[in-house]
Protein backbone atom coordinates (compact mmCIF):
# COMPACT_ATOMS: atom_id res chain seq x y z
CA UNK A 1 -17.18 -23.94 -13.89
CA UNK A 2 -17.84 -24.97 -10.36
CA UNK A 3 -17.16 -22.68 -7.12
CA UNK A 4 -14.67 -25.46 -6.17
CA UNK A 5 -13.13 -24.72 -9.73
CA UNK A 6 -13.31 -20.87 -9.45
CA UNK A 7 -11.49 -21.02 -5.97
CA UNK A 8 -8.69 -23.41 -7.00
CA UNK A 9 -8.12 -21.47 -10.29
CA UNK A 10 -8.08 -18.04 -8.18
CA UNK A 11 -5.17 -19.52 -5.73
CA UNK A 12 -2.83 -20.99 -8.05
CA UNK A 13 -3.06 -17.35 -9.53
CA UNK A 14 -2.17 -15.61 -6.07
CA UNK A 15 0.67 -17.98 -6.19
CA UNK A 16 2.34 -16.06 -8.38
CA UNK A 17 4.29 -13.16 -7.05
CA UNK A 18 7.37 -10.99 -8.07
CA UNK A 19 9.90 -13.29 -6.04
CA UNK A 20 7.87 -16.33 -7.72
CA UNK A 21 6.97 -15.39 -11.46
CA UNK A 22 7.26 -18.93 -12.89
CA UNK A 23 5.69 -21.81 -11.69
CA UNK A 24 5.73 -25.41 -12.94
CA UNK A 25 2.56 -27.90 -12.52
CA UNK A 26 4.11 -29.83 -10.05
CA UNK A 27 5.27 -26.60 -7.89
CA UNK A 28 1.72 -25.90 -7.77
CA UNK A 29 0.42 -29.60 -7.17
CA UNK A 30 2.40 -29.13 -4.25
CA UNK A 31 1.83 -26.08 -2.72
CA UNK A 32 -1.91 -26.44 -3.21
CA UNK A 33 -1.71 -30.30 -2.03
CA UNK A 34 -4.23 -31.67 -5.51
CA UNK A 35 -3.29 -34.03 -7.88
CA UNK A 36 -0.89 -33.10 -10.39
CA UNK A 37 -3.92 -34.28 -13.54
CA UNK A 38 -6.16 -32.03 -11.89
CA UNK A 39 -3.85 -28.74 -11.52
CA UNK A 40 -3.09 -29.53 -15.09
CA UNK A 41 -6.48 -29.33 -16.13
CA UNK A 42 -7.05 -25.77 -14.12
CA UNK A 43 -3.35 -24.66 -15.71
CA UNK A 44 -4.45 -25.77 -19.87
CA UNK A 45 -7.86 -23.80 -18.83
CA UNK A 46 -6.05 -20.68 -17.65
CA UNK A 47 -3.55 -20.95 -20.19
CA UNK A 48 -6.63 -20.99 -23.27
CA UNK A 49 -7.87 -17.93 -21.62
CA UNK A 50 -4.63 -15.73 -21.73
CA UNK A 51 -4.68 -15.42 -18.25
CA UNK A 52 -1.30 -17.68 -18.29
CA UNK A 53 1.29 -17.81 -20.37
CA UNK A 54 4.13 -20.97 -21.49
CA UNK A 55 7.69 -21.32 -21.87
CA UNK A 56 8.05 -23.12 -24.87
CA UNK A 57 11.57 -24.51 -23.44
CA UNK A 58 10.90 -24.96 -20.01
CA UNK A 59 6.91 -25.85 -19.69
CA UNK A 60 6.59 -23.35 -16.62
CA UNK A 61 4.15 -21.36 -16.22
CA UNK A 62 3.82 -17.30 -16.00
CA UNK A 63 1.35 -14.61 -15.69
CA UNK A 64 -0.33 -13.92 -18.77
CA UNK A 65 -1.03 -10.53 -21.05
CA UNK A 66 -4.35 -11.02 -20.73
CA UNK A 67 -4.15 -10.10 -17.09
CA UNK A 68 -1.85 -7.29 -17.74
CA UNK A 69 -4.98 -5.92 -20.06
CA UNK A 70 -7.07 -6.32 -16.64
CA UNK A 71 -4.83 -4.76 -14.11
CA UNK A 72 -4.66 -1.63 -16.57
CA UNK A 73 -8.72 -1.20 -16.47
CA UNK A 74 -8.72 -0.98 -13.16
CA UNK A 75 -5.92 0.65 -12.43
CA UNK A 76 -7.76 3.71 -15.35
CA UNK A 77 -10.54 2.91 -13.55
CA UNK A 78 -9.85 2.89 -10.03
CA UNK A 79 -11.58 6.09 -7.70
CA UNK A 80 -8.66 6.69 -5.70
CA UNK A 81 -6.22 6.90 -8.17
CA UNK A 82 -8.24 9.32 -10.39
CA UNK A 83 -8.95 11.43 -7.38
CA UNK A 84 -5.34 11.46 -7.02
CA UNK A 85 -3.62 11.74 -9.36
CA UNK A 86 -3.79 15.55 -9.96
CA UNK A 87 -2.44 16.17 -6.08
CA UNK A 88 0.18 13.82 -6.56
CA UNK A 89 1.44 14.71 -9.34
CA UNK A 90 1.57 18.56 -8.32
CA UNK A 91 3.19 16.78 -4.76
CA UNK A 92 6.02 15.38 -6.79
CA UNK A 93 6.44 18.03 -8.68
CA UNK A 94 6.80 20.65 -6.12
CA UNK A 95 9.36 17.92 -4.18
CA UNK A 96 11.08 16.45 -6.63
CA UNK A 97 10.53 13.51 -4.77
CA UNK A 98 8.62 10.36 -6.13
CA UNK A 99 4.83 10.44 -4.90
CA UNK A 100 2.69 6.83 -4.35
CA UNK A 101 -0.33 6.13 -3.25
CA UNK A 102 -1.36 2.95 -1.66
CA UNK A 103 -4.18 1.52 -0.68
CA UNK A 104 -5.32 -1.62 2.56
CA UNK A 105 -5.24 -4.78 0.81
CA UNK A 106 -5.41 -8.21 2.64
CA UNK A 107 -3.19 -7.36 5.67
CA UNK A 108 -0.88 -4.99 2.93
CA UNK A 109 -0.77 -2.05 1.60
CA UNK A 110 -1.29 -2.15 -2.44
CA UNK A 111 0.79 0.55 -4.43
CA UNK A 112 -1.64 1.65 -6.85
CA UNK A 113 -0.53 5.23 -8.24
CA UNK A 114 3.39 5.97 -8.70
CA UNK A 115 4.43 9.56 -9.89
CA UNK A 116 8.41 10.11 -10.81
CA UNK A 117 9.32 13.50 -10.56
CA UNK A 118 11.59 13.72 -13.20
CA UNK A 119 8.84 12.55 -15.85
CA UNK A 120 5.75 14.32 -14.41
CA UNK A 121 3.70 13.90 -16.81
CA UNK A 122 4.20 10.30 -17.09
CA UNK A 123 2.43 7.69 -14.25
CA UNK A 124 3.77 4.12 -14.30
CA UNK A 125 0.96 1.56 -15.12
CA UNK A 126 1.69 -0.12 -12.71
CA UNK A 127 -0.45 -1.56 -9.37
CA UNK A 128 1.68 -2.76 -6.95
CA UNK A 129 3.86 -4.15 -5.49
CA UNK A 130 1.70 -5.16 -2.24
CA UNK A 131 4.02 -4.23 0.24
CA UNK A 132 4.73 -5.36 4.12
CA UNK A 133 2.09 -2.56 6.27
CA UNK A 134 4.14 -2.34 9.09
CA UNK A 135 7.41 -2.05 6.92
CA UNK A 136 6.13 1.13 5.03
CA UNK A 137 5.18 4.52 5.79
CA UNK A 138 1.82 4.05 3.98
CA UNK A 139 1.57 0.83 5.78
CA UNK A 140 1.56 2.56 8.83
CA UNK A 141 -0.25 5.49 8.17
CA UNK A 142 -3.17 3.03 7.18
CA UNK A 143 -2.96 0.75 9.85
CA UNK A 144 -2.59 3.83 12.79
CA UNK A 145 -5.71 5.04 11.82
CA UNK A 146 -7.50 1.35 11.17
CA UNK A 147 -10.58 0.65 13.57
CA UNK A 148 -9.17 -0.61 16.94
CA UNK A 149 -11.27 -4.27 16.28
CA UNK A 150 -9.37 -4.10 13.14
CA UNK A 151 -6.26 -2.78 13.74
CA UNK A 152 -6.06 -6.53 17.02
CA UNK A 153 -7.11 -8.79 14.22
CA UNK A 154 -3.81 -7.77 12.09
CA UNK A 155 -1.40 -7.79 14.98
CA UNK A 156 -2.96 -11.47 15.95
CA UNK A 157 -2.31 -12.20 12.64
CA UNK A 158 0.75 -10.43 11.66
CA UNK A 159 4.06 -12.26 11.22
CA UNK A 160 7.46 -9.82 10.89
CA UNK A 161 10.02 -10.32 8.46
CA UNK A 162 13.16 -8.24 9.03
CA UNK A 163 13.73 -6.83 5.26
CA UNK A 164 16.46 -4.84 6.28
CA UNK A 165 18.52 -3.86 9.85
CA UNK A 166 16.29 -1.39 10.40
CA UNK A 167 12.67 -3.28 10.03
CA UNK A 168 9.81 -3.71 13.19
CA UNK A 169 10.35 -6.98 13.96
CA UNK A 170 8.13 -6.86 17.23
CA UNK A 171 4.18 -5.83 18.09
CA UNK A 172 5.34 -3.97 20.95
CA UNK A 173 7.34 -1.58 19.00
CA UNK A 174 5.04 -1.63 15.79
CA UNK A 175 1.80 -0.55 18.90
CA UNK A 176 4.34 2.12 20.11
CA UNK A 177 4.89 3.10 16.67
CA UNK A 178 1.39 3.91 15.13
CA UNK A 179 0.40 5.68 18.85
CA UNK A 180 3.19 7.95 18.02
CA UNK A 181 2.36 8.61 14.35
CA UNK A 182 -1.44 9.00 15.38
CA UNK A 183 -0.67 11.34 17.63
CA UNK A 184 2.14 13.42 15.47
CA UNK A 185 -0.47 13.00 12.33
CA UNK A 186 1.69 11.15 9.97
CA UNK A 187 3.87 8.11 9.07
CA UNK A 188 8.10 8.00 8.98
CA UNK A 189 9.68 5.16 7.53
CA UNK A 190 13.57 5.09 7.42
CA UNK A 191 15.66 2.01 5.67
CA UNK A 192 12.66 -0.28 7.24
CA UNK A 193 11.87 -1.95 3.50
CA UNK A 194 15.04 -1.12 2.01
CA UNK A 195 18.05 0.48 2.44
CA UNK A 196 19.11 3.60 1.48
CA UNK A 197 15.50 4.41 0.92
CA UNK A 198 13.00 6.52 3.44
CA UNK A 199 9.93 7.92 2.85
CA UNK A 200 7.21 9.87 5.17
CA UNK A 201 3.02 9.21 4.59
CA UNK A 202 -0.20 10.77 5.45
CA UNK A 203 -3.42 8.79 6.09
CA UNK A 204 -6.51 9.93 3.14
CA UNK A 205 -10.34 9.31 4.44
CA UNK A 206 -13.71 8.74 2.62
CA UNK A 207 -16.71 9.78 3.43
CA UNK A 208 -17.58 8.73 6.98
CA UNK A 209 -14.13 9.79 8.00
CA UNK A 210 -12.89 5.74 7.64
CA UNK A 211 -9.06 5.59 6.65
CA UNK A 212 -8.84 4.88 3.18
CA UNK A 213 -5.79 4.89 1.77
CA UNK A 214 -2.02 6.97 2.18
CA UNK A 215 0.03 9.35 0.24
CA UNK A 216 3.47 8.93 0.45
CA UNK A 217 6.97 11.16 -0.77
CA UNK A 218 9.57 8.66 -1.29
CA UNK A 219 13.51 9.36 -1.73
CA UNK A 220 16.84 8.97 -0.15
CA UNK A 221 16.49 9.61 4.11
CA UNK A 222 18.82 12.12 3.23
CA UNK A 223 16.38 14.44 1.66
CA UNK A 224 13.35 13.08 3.51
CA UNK A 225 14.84 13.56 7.38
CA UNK A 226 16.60 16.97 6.44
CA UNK A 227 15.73 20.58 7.64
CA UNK A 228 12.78 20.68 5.21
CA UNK A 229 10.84 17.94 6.77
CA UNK A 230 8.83 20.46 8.06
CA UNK A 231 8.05 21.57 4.50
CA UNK A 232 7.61 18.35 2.86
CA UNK A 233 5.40 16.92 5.95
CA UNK A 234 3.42 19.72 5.61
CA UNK A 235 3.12 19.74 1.29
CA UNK A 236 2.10 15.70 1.67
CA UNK A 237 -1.17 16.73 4.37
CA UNK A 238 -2.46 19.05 1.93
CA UNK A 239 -2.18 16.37 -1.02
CA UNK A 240 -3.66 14.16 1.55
CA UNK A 241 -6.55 16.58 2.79
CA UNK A 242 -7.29 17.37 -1.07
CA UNK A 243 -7.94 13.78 -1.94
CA UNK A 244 -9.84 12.87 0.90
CA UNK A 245 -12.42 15.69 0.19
CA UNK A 246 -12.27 14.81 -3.71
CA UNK A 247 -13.14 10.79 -2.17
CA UNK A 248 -15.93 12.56 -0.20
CA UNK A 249 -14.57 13.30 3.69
CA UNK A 250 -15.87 16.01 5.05
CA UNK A 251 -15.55 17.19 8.97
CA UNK A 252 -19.73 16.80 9.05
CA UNK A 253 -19.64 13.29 7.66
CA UNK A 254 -16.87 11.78 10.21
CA UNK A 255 -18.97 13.62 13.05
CA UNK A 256 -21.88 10.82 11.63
CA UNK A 257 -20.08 7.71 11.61
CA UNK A 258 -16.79 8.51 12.64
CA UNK A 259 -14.33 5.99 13.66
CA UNK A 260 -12.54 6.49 17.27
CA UNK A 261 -8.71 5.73 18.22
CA UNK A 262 -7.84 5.52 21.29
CA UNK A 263 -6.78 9.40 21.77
CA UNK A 264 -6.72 10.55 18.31
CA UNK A 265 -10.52 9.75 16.61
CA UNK A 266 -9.73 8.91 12.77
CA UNK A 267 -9.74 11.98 10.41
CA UNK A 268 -8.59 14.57 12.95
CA UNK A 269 -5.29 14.92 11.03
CA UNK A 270 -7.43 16.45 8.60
CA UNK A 271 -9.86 18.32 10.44
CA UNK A 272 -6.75 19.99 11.92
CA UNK A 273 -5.34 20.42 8.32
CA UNK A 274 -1.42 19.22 8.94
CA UNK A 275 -1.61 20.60 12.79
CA UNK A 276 -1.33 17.78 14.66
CA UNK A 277 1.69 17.16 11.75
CA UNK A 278 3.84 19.68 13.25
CA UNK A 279 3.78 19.35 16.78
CA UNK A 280 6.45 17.59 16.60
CA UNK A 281 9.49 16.88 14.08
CA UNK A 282 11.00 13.90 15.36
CA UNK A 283 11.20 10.67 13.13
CA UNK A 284 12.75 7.27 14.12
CA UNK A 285 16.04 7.30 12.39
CA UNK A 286 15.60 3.62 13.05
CA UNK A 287 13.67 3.11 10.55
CA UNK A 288 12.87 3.73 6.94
């Protein structure tokens, strides 16, 4: 197989999403502007490999098992969610609230490790869903803590959707938004993704003290924004601070090759070990 063929068959795959999960040959002659003979070849190729699946009735197409066998090898296999798993689980335990973990991916941030509290023991094998940055906590957390050169790129490139009343819908208030969780030491997100849902995220580092991934508690704003946010703010650094040592962060290594924010340099939520967390209590109600 060419690296012409390799790139078409990896985009009509990306077409697929959760709002999109069945696509006919024409849909994706279309979208990807080829021939329909030629997206049919690509489509009978994917579809001999398991890696698509047929409706018998309909002749769409859908993801296939094969896939599904994929996505749970690397989700077993992935660092960060075996690193985290333990100090999630003990996170939603202690809360009762549901624990994720999420991860930078493509301008995103990629769910990868989902604890319920009321089945502990039990982790959804699941990855995903990838997930608007600046409509999520995690999002956020990520992206305040991004490299400056990296952090311009995304708002250049960023465009807002407003998921609920209560999304960012502008640069200027997403900028204002990640100086204030920098500077507070974590991420608040109330009704911004969906409604009746908030949820409050701490930044995890790797070795070198570059932002990694986030650990989010997720539950009604209710029980998120109450008197114990305190409490729970302070429960989700030390999850956060025990992963990023298990992924290798350590004070000495960000000193090395640490990244710098304009008035909070990354990893100093964790140097100060949930300090900088409690400064301050306030939260946007605004928001999810």
């Amino acid at each position: 197989m060419s690296i012409q063929s390799i790139e078409r068959v990896s985009a009509i795959l990306a077409l697929f999403s959760l709002e999109r999960p069945w696509l006919g040959v024409s849909e994706i002659a279309r979208v990807m502007g080829l021939p329909k003979t030629t997206v049919s070849s690509l489509v009978r190729t994917l579809l001999e490999v398991g890696f698509l699946s047929q409706d018998s009735e309909t002749r769409r197409y859908t993801l296939g098992q094969r896939l599904l066998n994929l996505g749970i090898i690397v989700e077993d296999t992935l660092e960060i969610n075996q690193k985290a798993q333990g100090p999630a689980k003990d996170l939603a335990g202690k809360t009762g609230l549901i624990c994720r973990v999420a991860i930078w991916d493509e301008d995103a941030a990629l769910i990868t490790l989902d604890v319920i509290p009321r089945e502990v023991e039990v982790l959804a094998r699941r990855i995903g869903p990838r997930v608007a940055a600046y409509a999520t906590s995690h999002g956020r957390a990520i992206l305040a803590f991004l490299p400056p050169n990296e952090l311009q790129k995304y708002l250049k490139r960023i465009k807002f959707i407003a998921f609920t009343p209560f999304t960012i819908t502008s640069k200027d208030e997403l900028v204002k938004e990640l100086a204030e969780t920098r500077r507070r030491g974590y991420a608040v997100n109330n009704q911004g993704l969906v409604q009746g849902r908030g949820s409050i995220a701490v930044p995890i580092f790797q070795r070198g003290g570059r932002v990694l991934a986030a650990i989010s508690l997720v539950g009604s704003p209710e029980r998120i924004f109450s008197q114990n946010l305190t409490v729970l703010v302070r429960n989700v650094q030390n999850a956060a601070t025990e992963i990023s040592r298990l992924m290798g962060y350590t004070p000495e290594s960000a000193q090395i090759e640490r990244v710098k924010m304009p008035g909070h340099p990354a990893g100093e939520v964790l140097r100060d070990r949930g300090r900088s967390g409690h400064r301050s209590s306030r939260f946007h109600h605004k928001e999810e």
